[in-house]
Protein backbone atom coordinates (compact mmCIF):
# COMPACT_ATOMS: atom_id res chain seq x y z
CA UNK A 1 76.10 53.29 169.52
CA UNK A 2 74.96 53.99 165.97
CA UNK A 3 74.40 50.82 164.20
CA UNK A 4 75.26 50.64 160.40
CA UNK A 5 72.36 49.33 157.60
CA UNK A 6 75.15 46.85 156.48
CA UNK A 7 72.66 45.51 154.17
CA UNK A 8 71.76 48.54 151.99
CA UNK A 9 72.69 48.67 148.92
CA UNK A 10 75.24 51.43 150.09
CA UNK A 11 75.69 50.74 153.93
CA UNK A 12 75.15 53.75 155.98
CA UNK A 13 74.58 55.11 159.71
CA UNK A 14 73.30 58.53 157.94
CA UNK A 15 69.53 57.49 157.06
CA UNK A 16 70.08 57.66 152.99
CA UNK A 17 66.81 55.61 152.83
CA UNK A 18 65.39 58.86 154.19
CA UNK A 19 66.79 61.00 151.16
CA UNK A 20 65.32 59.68 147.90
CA UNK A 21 66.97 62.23 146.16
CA UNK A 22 70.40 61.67 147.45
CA UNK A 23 70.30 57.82 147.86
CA UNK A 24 69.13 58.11 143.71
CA UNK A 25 72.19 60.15 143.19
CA UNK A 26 74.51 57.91 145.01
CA UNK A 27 73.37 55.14 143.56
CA UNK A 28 74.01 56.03 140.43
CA UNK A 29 77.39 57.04 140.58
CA UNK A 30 78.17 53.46 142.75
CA UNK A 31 78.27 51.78 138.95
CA UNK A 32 81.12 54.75 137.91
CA UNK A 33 83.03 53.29 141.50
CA UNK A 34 83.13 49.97 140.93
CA UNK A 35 83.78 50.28 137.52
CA UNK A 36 87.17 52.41 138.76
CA UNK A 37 87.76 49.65 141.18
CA UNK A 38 87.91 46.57 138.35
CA UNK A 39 90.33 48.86 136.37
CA UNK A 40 92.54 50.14 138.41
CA UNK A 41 92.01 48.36 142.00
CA UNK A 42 94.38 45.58 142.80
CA UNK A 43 95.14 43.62 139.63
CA UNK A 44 95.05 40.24 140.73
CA UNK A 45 93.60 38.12 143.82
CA UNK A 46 90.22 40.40 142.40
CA UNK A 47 87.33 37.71 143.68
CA UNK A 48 89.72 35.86 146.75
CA UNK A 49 88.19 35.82 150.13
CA UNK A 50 90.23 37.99 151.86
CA UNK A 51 90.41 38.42 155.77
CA UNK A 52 88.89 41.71 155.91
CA UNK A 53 87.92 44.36 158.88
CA UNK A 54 84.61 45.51 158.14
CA UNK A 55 82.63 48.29 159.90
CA UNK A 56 79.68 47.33 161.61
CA UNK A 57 79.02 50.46 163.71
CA UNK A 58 81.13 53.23 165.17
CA UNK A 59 80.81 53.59 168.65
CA UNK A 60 84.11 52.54 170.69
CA UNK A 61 83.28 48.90 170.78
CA UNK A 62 82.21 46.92 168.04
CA UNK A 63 83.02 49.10 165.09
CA UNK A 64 84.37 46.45 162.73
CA UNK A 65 84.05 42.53 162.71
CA UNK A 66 86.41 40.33 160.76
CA UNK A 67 85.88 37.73 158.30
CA UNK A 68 86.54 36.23 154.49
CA UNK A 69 85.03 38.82 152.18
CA UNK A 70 85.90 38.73 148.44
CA UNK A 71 86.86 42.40 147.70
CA UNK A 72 84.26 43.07 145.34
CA UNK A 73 81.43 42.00 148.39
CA UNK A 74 83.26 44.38 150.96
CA UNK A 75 80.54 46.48 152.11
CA UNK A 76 82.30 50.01 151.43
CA UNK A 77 79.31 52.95 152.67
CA UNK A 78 79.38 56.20 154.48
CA UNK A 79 79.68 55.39 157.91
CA UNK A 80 79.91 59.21 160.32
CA UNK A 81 80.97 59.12 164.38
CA UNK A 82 78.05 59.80 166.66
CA UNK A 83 77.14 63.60 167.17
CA UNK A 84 78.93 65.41 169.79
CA UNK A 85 76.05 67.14 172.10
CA UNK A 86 76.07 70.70 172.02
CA UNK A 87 79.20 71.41 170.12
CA UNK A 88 80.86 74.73 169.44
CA UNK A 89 83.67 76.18 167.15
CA UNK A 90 86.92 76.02 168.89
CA UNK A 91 88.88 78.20 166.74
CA UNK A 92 88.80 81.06 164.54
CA UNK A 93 86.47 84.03 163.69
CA UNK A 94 83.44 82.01 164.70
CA UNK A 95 84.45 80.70 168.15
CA UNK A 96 82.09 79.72 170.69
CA UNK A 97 79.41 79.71 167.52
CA UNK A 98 77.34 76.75 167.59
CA UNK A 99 79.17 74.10 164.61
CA UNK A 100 77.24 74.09 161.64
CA UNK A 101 75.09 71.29 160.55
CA UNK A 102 74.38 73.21 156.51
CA UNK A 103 77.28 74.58 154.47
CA UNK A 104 77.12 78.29 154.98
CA UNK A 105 76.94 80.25 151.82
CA UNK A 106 80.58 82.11 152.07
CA UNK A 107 82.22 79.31 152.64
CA UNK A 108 81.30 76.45 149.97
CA UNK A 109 83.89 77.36 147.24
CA UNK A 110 86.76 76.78 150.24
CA UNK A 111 84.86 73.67 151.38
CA UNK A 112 84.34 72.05 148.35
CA UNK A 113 88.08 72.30 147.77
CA UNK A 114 89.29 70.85 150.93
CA UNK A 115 86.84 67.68 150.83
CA UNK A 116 87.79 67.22 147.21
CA UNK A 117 91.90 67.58 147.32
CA UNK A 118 91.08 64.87 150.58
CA UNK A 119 89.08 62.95 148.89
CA UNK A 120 91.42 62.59 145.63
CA UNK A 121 94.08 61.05 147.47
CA UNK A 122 92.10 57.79 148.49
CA UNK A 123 91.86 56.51 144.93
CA UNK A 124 94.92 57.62 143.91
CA UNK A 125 96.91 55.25 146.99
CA UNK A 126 95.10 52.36 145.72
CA UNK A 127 96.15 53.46 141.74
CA UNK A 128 99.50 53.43 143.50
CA UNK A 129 99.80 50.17 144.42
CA UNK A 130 97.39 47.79 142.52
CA UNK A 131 100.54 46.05 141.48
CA UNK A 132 101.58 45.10 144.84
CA UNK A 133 99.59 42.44 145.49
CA UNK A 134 101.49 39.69 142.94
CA UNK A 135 104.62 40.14 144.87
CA UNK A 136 103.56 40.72 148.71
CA UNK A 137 106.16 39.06 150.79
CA UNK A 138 103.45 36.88 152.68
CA UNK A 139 99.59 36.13 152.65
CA UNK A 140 99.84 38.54 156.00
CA UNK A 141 100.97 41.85 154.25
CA UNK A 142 98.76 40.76 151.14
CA UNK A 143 95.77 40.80 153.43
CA UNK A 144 97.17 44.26 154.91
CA UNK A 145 97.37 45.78 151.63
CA UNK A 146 93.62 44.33 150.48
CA UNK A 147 92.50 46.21 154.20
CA UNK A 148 94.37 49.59 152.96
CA UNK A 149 93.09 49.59 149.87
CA UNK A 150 89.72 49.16 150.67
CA UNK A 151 89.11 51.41 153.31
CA UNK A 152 91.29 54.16 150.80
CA UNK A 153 88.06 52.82 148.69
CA UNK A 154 85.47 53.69 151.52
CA UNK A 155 86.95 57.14 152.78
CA UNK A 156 86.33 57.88 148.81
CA UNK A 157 83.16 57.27 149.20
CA UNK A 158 83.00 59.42 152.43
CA UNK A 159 84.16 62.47 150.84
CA UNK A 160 81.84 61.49 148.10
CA UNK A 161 78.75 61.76 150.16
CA UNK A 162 79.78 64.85 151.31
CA UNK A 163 79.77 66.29 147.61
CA UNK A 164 76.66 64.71 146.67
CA UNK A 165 74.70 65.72 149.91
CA UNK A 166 75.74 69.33 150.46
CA UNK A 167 77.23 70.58 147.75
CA UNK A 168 74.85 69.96 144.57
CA UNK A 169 75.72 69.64 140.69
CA UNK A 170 78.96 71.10 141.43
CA UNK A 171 79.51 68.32 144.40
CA UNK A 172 78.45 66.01 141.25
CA UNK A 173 80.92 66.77 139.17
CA UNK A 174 83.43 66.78 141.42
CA UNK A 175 82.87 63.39 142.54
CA UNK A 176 82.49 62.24 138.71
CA UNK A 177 86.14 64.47 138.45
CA UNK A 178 87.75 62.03 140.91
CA UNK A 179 87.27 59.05 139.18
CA UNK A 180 88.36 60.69 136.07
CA UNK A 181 91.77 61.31 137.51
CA UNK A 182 94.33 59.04 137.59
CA UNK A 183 98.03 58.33 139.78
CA UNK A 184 100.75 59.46 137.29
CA UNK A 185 98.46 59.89 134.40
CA UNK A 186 100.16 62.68 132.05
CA UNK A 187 97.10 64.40 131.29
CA UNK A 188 94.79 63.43 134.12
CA UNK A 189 97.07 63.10 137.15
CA UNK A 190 95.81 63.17 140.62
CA UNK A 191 96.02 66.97 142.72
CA UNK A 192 98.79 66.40 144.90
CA UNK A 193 102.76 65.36 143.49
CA UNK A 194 103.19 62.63 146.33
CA UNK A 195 99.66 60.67 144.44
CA UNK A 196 101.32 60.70 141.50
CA UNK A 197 104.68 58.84 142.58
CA UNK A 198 104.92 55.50 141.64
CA UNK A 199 105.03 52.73 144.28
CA UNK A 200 106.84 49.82 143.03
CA UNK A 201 107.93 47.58 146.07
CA UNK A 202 106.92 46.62 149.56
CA UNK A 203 109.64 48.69 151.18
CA UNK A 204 107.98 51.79 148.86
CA UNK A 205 104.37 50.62 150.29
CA UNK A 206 105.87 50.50 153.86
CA UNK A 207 107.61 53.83 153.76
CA UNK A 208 104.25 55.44 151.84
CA UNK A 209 102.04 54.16 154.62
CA UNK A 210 104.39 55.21 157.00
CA UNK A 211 104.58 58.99 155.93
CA UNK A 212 102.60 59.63 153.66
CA UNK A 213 99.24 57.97 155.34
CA UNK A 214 101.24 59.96 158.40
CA UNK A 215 100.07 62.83 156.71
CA UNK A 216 96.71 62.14 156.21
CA UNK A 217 96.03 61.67 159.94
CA UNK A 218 97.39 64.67 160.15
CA UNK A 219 95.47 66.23 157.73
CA UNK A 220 92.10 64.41 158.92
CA UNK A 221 92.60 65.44 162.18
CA UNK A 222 92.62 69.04 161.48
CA UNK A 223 89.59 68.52 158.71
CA UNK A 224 88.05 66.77 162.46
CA UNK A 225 87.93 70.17 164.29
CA UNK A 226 85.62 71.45 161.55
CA UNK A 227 83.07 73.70 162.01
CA UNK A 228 81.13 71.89 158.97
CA UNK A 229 80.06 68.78 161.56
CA UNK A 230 79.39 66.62 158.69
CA UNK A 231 82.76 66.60 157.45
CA UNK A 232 84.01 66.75 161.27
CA UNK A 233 82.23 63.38 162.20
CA UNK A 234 83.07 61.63 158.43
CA UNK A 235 86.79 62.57 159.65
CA UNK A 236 86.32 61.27 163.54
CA UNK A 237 85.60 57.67 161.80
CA UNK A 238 88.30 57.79 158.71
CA UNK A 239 91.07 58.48 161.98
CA UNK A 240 90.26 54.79 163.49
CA UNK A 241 90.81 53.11 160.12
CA UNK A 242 94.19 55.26 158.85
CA UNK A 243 95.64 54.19 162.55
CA UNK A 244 95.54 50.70 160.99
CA UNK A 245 97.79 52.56 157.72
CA UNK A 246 100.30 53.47 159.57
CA UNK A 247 100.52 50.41 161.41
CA UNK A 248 101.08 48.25 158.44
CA UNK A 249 104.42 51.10 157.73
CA UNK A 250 105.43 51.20 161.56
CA UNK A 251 106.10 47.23 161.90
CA UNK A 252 106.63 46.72 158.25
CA UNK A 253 109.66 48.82 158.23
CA UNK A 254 110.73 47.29 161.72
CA UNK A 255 110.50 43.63 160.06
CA UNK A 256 112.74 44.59 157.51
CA UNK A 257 115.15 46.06 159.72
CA UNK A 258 114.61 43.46 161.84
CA UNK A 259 115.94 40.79 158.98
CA UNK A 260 118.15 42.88 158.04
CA UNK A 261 119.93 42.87 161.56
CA UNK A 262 119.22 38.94 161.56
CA UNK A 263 121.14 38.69 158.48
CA UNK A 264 123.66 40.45 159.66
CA UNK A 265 124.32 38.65 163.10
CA UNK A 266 124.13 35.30 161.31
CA UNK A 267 126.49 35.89 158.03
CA UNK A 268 129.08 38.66 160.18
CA UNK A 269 128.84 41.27 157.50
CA UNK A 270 127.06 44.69 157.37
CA UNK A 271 126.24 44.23 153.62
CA UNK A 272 123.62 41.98 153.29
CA UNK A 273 122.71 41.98 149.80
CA UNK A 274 124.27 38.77 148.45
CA UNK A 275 122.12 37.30 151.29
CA UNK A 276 118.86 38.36 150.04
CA UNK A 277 118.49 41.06 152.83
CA UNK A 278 118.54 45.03 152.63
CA UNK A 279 121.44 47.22 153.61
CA UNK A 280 120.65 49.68 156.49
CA UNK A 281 121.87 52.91 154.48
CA UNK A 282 119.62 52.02 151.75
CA UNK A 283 116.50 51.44 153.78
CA UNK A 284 117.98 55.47 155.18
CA UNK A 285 117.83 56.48 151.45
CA UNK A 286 114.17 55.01 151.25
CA UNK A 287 113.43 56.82 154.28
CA UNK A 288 114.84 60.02 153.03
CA UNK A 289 113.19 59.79 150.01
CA UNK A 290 109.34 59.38 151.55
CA UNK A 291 109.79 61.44 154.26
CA UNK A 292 110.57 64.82 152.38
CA UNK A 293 108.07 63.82 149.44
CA UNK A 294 104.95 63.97 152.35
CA UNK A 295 106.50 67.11 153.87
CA UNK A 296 105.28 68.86 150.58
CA UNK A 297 101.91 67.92 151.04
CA UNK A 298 102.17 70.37 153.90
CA UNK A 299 102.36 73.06 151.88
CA UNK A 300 104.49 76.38 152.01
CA UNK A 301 105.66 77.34 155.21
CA UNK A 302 103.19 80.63 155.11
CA UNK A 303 99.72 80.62 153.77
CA UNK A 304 96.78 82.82 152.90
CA UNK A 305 94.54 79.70 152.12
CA UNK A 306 95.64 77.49 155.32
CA UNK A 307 94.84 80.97 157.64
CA UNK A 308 91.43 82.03 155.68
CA UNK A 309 90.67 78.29 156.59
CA UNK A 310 91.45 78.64 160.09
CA UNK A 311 89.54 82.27 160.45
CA UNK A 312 86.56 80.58 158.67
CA UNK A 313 86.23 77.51 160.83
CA UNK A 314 87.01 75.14 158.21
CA UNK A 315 90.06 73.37 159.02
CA UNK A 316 91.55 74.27 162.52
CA UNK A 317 94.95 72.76 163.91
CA UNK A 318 95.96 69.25 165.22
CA UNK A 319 94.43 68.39 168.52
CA UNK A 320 92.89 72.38 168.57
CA UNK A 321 91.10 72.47 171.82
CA UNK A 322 94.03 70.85 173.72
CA UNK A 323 96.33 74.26 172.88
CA UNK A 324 96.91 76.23 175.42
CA UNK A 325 96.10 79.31 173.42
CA UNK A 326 93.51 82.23 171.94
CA UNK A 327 92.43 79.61 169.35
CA UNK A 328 92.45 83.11 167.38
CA UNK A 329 96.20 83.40 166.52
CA UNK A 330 95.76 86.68 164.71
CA UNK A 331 98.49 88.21 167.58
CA UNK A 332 100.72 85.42 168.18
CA UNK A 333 103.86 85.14 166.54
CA UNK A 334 106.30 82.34 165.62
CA UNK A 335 109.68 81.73 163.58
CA UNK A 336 109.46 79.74 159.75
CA UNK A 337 112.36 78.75 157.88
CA UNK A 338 113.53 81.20 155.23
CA UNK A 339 116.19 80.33 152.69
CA UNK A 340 118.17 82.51 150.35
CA UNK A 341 120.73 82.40 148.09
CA UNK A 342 123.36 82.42 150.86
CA UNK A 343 121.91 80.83 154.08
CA UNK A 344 119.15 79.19 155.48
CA UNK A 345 117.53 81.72 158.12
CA UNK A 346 113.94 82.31 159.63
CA UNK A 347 111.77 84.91 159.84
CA UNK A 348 108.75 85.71 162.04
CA UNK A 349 105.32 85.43 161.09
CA UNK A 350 102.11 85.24 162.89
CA UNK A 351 101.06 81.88 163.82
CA UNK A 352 97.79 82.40 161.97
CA UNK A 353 100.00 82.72 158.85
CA UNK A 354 101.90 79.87 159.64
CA UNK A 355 99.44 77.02 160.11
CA UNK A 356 100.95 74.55 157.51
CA UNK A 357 104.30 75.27 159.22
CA UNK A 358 103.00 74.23 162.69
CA UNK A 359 101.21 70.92 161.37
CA UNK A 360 104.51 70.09 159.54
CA UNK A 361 106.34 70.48 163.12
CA UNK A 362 103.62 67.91 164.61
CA UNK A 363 104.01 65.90 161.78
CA UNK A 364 107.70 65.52 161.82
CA UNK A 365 107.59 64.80 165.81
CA UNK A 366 105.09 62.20 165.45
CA UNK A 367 107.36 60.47 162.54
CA UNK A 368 110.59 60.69 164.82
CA UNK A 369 108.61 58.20 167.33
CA UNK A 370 108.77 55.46 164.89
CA UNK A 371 112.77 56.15 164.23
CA UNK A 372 113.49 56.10 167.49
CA UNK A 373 112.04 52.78 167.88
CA UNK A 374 113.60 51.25 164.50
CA UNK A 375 116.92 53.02 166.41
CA UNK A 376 116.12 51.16 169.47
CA UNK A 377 116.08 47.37 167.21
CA UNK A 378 119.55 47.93 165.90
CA UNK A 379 121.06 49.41 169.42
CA UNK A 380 120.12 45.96 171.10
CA UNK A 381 121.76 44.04 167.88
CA UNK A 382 125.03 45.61 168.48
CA UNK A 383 125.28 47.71 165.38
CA UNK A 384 126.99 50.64 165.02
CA UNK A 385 124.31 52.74 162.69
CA UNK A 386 121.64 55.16 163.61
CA UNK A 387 118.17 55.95 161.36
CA UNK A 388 118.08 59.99 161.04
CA UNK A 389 115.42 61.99 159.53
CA UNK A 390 116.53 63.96 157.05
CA UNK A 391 116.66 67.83 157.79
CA UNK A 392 113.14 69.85 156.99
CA UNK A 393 114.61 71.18 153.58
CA UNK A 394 115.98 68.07 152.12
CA UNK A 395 115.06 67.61 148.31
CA UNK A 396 111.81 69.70 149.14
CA UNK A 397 110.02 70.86 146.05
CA UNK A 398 107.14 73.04 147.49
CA UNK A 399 107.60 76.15 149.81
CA UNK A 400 111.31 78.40 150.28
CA UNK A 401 113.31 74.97 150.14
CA UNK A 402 112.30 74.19 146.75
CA UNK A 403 115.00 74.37 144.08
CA UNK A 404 117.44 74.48 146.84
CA UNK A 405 120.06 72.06 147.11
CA UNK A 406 120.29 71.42 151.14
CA UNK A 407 121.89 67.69 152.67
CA UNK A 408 120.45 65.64 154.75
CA UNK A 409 122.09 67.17 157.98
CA UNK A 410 120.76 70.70 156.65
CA UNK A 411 123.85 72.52 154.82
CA UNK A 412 123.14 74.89 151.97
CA UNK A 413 124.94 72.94 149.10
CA UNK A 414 125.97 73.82 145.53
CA UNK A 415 124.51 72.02 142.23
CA UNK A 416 127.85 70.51 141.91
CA UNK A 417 128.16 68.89 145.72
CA UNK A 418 124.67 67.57 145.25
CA UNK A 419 125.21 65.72 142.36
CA UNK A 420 128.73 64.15 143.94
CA UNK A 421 126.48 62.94 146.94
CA UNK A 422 123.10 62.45 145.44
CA UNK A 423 123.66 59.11 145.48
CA UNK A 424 124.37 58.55 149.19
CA UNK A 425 121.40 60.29 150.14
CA UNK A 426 118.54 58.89 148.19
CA UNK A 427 117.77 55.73 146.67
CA UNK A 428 119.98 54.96 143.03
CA UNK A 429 118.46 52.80 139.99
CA UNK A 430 120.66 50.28 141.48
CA UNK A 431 119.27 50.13 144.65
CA UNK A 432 115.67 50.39 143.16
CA UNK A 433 116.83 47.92 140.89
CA UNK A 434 118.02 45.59 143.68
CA UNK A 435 114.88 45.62 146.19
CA UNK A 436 112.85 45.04 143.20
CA UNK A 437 115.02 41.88 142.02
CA UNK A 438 113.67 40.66 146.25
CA UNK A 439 110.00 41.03 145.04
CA UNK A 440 108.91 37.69 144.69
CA UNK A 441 105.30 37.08 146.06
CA UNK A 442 104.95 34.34 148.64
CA UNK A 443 101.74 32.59 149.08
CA UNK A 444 101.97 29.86 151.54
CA UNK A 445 100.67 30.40 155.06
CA UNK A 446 103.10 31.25 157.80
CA UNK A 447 105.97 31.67 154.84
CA UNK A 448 107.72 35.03 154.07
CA UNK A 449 110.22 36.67 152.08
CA UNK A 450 113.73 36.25 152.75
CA UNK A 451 113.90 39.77 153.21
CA UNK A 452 111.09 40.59 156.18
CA UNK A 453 110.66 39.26 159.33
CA UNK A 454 107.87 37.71 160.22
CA UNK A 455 105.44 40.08 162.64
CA UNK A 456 105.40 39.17 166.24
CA UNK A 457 101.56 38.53 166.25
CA UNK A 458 98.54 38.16 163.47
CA UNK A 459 95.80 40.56 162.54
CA UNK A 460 92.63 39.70 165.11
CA UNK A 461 93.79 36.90 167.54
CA UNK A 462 94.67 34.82 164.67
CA UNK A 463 98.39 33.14 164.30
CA UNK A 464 100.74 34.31 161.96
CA UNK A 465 100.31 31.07 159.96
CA UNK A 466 96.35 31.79 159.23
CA UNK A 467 95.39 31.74 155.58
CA UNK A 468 94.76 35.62 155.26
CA UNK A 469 94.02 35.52 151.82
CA UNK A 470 92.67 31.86 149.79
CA UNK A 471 94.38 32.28 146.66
């Protein structure tokens, strides 16, 4: 087990005491972090002890210990998995090639750019929601939000040390860059669309850390198979903490279901609004919404960056050495969706040119999972309505759907039928209007929202009722 120096001034299990050089240049741009943190971290609660996870090694047991940290004392560092004994590169061009411990020459351009569109999104979820925190429905989800935000804050600096330690002055200046953009900023806005989407309310933050976070596993796990073992083992550590992410959107989602259904059982109507709860359909229009926004971060269904990626060694699938395949893909074919004017089709393209495609698929499997068990709460209440993912091209804007009008059970539509159903299918000013008249914070222990259920358990063997956060 590889201990982390908890009590450097940046913790770290990579020996930065050992670099003068690159310990001076992290150092110096901690000051630029923390500075980004007091402006546009979470706006209030800034100095409360907060029940925080914090990594203390990362071996399988004792990675993280728990305790009341005010946010600006959590120990944020660069923390990498142990090194994997004689490892080779399971994919690509370079296959059965020892991994590579330097950035070679040919590839740092491609590199850079992967660990830097990564490493943008972590500041730009906690831009996202800094307002969250005055109206979290219970000291519980205010401590969950606090955890997300700061370990969005630590995979920063992950990617970070990556750019300062292998990449030089232009590693510098990209690290500099993302502080310098912002979430939604019109001039400065952050790389990907779904980073620049506002998120306003708790049933936003659920469904974001559903999906969206969703798709960061998904994308960290195919940055893991790297052939750069660096950025391979900084990804093997960032996977334990997103698990926690998606957590916080798996349950949160089923509590307010879960009310919802209460609500609904105790006042004999299926419109629960005048009783302070959520309507099923809209938390479907939510869920439509979020779900097609992180399908674009996906990309296009073909790529020539995605396969020069994967021939290079750079970024390889999800889960690459459990596929029962040549690992190659240069010869294997499969069908992508292809729209025109008058149908939507497919086409066949070599898996190798289809890698986004294939990690969308995995993607979208993985998110049915949590459906199905949000189905399975309002089966055993007796109610007539199902959760449905919406089809693949729904209110896409990147790849052949985009500009397409397509419903949610996958028909080619005209302008004219979108705009008479729009409103069924994806979340109104009214209904944003509506949950955001239920966001009220609530900061005695035990208490929620009217809204949410309460979770079956606490965080850490602790009750429900525990003061998560001493405001």
């Amino acid at each position: 087990m590889t201990l982390v120096d908890i009590n450097a001034k940046i913790p770290n299990n990579v020996d930065l005491a050992g670099d003068r050089r690159l310990q001076r240049a992290l150092e110096s741009w901690q000051p630029k972090f923390i500075r980004w943190w007091e402006e546009l971290g979470p706006v209030a609660h800034k100095t409360d002890p907060v029940y925080l996870r914090t990594a203390i090694s990362v071996g399988r047991e004792g990675w993280a210990n728990f305790g009341h940290v005010s946010m600006p004392d959590y120990r944020w560092g660069i923390f990498l998995s142990e090194p994997e004994a004689n490892r080779k590169i399971a994919f690509g061009d370079h296959k059965g090639d020892d991994v590579w411990q330097e950035v070679p020459g040919e590839y740092r351009a491609d590199l850079r750019r992967l660990i830097v569109v990564q490493g943008d999104t972590e500041p730009a979820s906690v831009e996202q929601q800094r307002q969250l925190c005055l109206t979290a429905p219970s000291l519980y989800d205010m401590r969950n939000l606090f955890q997300v935000n700061v370990e969005e804050g630590r995979h920063l600096w992950a990617m970070v040390y990556l750019l300062h330690g292998y990449f030089g002055r232009d590693g510098r200046d990209e690290a500099d860059e993302m502080l310098e953009r912002h979430s939604g900023d019109a001039d400065h806005p952050r790389i990907l669309g779904a980073f620049n989407e506002e998120t306003p309310d708790w049933l936003s933050f659920f469904m974001f850390t559903y999906f969206t976070d969703r798709d960061g596993k998904y994308q960290l796990a195919s940055l893991r198979e790297s052939a750069f073992d660096p950025l391979s083992r900084t990804c093997e550590f960032m996977l334990k903490e997103e698990a926690h992410h998606m957590f916080v959107g798996a349950t949160g989602i089923g509590r307010v279901i879960q009310r919802t259904l209460d609500l609904m059982r105790e006042h004999d109507t299926e419109d629960v609004h005048s009783h302070g709860g959520i309507n099923l359909d809209v938390v479907q229009k939510y869920m439509n919404f979020h779900y097609a926004v992180s399908l674009d971060l996906f990309g296009a269904e073909t790529s020539t960056n995605a396969a020069n990626y994967f021939a290079g060694g750079l970024k390889g699938r999800f889960q690459e050495e459990q596929r029962e395949d040549d690992h190659v893909l240069k010869e294997l074919f499969r069908m992508v969706p292809e729209v025109t004017d008058l149908a939507i089709d497919e086409r066949e393209v070599t898996q190798l040119a289809a890698l986004n495609e294939t990690l969308r698929d995995d993607y979208s499997e993985d998110c049915q999972k949590g459906v199905d068990r949000w189905n399975r709460l309002i089966s055993d209440a007796g109610v007539d309505f199902e959760m449905r993912l919406p089809f693949v091209g729904f209110n896409r804007n990147v790849g052949t759907f985009a500009g397409r009008r397509v419903s949610p059970d996958g028909q080619l539509i005209s302008e004219t039928e979108w705009q008479a159903n729009v409103g069924r299918w994806l979340p109104t000013e009214s209904d944003r209007a509506y949950v955001q008249s239920l966001m009220v914070g609530v900061t005695e222990p035990g208490k929620m929202a009217g809204w949410v259920a309460a979770p079956t358990t606490g965080i850490h063997q602790q009750p429900v009722d525990f003061e998560y956060v001493k405001t």
